[in-house]
N, C-alpha and C. Protein backbone atom coordinates (compact mmCIF):
# COMPACT_ATOMS: atom_id res chain seq x y z
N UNK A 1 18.84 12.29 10.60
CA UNK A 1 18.33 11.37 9.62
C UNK A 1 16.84 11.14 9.90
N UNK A 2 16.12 11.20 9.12
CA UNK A 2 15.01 11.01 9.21
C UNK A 2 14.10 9.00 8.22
N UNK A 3 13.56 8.98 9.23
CA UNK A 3 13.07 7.72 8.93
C UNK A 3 11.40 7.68 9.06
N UNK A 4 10.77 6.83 8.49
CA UNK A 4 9.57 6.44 8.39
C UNK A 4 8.62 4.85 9.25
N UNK A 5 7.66 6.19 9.68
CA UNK A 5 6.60 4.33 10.47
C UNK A 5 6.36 3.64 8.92
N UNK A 6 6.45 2.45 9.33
CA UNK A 6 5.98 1.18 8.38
C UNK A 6 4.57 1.31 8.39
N UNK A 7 3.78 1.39 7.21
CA UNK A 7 2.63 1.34 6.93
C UNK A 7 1.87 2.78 7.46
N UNK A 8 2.66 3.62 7.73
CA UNK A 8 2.24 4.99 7.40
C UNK A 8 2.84 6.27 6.69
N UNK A 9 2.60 7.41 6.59
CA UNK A 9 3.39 8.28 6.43
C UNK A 9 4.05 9.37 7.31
N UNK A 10 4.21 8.92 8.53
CA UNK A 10 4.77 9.47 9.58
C UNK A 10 6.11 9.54 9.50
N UNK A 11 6.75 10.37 9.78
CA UNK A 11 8.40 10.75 9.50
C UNK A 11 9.08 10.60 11.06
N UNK A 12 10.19 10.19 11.52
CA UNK A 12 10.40 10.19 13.19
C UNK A 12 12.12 10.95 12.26
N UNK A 13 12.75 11.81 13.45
CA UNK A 13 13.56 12.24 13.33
C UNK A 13 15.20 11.42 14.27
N UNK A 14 15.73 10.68 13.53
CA UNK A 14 16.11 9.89 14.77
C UNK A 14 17.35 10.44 15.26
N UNK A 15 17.66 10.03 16.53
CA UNK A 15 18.51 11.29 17.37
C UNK A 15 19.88 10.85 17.52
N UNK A 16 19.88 9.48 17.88
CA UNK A 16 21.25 8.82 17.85
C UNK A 16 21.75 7.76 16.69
N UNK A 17 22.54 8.43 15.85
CA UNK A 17 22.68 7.45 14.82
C UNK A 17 23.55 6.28 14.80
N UNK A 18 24.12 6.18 16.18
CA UNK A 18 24.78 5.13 16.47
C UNK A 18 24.14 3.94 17.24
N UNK A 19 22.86 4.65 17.64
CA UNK A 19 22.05 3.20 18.18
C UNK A 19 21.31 2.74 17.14
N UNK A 20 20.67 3.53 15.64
CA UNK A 20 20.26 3.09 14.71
C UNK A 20 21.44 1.91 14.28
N UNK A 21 22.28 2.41 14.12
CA UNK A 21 23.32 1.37 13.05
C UNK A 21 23.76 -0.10 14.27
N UNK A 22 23.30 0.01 15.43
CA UNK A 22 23.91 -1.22 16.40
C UNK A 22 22.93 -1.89 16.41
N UNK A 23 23.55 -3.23 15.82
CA UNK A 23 22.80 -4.75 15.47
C UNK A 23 22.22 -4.85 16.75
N UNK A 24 22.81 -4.77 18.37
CA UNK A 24 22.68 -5.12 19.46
C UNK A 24 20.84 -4.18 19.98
N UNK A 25 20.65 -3.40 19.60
CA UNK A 25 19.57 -2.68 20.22
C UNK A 25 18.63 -3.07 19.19
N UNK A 26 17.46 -2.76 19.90
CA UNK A 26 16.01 -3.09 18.92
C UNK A 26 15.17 -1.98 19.09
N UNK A 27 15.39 -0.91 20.03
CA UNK A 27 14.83 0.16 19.84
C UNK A 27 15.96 1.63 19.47
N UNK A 28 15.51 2.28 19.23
CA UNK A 28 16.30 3.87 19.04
C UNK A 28 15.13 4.99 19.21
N UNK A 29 15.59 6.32 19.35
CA UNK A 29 15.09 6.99 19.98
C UNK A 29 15.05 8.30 18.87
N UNK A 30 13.57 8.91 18.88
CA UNK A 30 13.59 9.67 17.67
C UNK A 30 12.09 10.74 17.87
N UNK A 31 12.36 11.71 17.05
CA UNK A 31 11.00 12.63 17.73
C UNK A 31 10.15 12.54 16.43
N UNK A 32 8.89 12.41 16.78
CA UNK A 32 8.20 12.61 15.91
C UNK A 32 7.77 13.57 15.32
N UNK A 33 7.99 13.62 13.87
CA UNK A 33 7.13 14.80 13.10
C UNK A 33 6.39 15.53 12.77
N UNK A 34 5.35 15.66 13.51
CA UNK A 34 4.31 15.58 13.30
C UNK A 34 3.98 17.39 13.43
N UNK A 35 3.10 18.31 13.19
CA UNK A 35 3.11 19.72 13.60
C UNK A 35 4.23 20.33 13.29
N UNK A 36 4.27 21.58 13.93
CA UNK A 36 5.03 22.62 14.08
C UNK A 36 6.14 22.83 15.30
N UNK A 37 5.14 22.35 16.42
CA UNK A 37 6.12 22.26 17.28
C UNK A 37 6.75 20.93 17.40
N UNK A 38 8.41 21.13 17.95
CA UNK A 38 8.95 20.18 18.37
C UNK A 38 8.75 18.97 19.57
N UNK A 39 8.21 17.66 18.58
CA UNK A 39 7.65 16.59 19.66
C UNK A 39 8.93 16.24 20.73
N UNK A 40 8.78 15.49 22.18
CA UNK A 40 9.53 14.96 22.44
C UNK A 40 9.61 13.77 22.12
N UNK A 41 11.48 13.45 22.82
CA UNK A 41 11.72 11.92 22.13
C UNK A 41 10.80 10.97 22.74
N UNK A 42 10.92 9.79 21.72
CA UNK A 42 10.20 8.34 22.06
C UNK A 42 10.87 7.33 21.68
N UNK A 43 10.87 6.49 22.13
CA UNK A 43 11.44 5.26 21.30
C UNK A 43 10.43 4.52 20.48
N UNK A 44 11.23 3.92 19.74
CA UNK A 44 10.61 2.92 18.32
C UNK A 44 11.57 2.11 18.05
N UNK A 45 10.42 1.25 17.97
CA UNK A 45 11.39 -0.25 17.57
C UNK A 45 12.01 -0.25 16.21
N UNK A 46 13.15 -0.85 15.94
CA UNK A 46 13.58 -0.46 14.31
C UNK A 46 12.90 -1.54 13.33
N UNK A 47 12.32 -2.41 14.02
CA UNK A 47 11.72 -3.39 12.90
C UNK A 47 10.47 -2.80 12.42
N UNK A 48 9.91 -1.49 12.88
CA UNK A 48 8.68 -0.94 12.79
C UNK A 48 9.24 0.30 11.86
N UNK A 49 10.70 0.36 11.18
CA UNK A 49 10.80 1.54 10.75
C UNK A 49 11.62 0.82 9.17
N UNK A 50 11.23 2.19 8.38
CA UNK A 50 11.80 2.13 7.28
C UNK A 50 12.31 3.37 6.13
N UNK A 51 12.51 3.27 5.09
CA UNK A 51 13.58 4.87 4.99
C UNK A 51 12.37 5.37 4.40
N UNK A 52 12.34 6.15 3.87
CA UNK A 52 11.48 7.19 3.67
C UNK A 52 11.08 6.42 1.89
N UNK A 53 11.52 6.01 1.26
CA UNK A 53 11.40 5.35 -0.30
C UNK A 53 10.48 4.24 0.54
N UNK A 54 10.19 3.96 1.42
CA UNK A 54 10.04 2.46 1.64
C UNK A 54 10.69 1.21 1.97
N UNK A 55 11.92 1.38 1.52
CA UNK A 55 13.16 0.28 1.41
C UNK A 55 13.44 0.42 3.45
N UNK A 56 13.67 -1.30 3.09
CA UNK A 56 13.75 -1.67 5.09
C UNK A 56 15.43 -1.48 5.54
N UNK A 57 15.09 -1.48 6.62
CA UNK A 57 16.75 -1.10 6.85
C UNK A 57 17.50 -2.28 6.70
N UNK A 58 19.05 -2.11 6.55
CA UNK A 58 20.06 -2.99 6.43
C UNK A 58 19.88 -3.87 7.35
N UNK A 59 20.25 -5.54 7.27
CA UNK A 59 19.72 -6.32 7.82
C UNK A 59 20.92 -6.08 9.38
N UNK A 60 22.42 -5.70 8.64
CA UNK A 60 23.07 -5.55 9.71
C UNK A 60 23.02 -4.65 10.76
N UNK A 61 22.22 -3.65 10.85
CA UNK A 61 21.45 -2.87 11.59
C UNK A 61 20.38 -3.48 12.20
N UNK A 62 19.63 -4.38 11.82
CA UNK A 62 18.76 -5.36 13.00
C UNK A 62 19.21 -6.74 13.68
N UNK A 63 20.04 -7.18 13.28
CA UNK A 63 21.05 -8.50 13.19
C UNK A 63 22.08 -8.40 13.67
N UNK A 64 22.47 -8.83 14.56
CA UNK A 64 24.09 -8.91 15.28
C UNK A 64 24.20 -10.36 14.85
N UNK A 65 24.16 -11.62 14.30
CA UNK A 65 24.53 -12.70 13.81
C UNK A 65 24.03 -12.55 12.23
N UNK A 66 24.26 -11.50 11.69
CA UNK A 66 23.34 -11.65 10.24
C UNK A 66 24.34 -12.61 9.61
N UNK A 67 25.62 -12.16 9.84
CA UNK A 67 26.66 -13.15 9.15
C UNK A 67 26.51 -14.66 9.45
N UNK A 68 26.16 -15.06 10.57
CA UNK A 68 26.23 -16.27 10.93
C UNK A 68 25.41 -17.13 10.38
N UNK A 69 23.65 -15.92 9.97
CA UNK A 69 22.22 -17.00 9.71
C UNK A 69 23.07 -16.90 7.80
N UNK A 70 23.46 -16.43 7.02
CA UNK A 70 24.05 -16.30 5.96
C UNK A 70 24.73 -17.37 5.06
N UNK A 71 25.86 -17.84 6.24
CA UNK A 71 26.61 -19.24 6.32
C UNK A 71 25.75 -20.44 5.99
N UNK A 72 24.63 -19.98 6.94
CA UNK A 72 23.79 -21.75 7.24
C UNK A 72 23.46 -21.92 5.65
C-alpha cells in the first residue's frame, strides 16, 4: 500500500499493514519512493501521512479510544 507525506508529493511504500491499521502505534515503517533504486526502510509517524487523494487516515487507525472521545 502506498501512502503519502502530508504537504508533499512524496509516496512511502508501507511495509507492515498491520502496524498501519493498530490504533496502539504512532509510527509504521515504509520505504521511500523516491528514484529508481530501492530506498531503505524508515519510520514515519502516521499523523504525518495521508492516502494518496489527500484524504487522512481513519481516525481508528490513529485512536485506540476513538470510541470513547465519540461518547463524550
Amino acid at each position: 500500500m502506498f501512502l503519502q507525506i502530508k504537504n508533499s508529493q512524496d509516496l512511502v511504500k508501507i511495509l507492515d499493514i498491520q502496524e498501519l491499521i493498530d490504533p496502539n502505534l504512532d509510527i509504521v515503517h515504509a520505504q521511500d519512493q523516491e528514484g529508481q533504486e530501492e530506498q531503505e526502510p524508515d519510520s514515519f509517524k502516521k499523523e504525518n501521512l495521508v492516502f494518496p487523494s489527500g484524504e487522512g487516515l481513519p481516525r481508528c487507525w490513529l485512536d485506540a479510544n476513538y470510541r470513547m472521545a465519540k461518547a463524550s
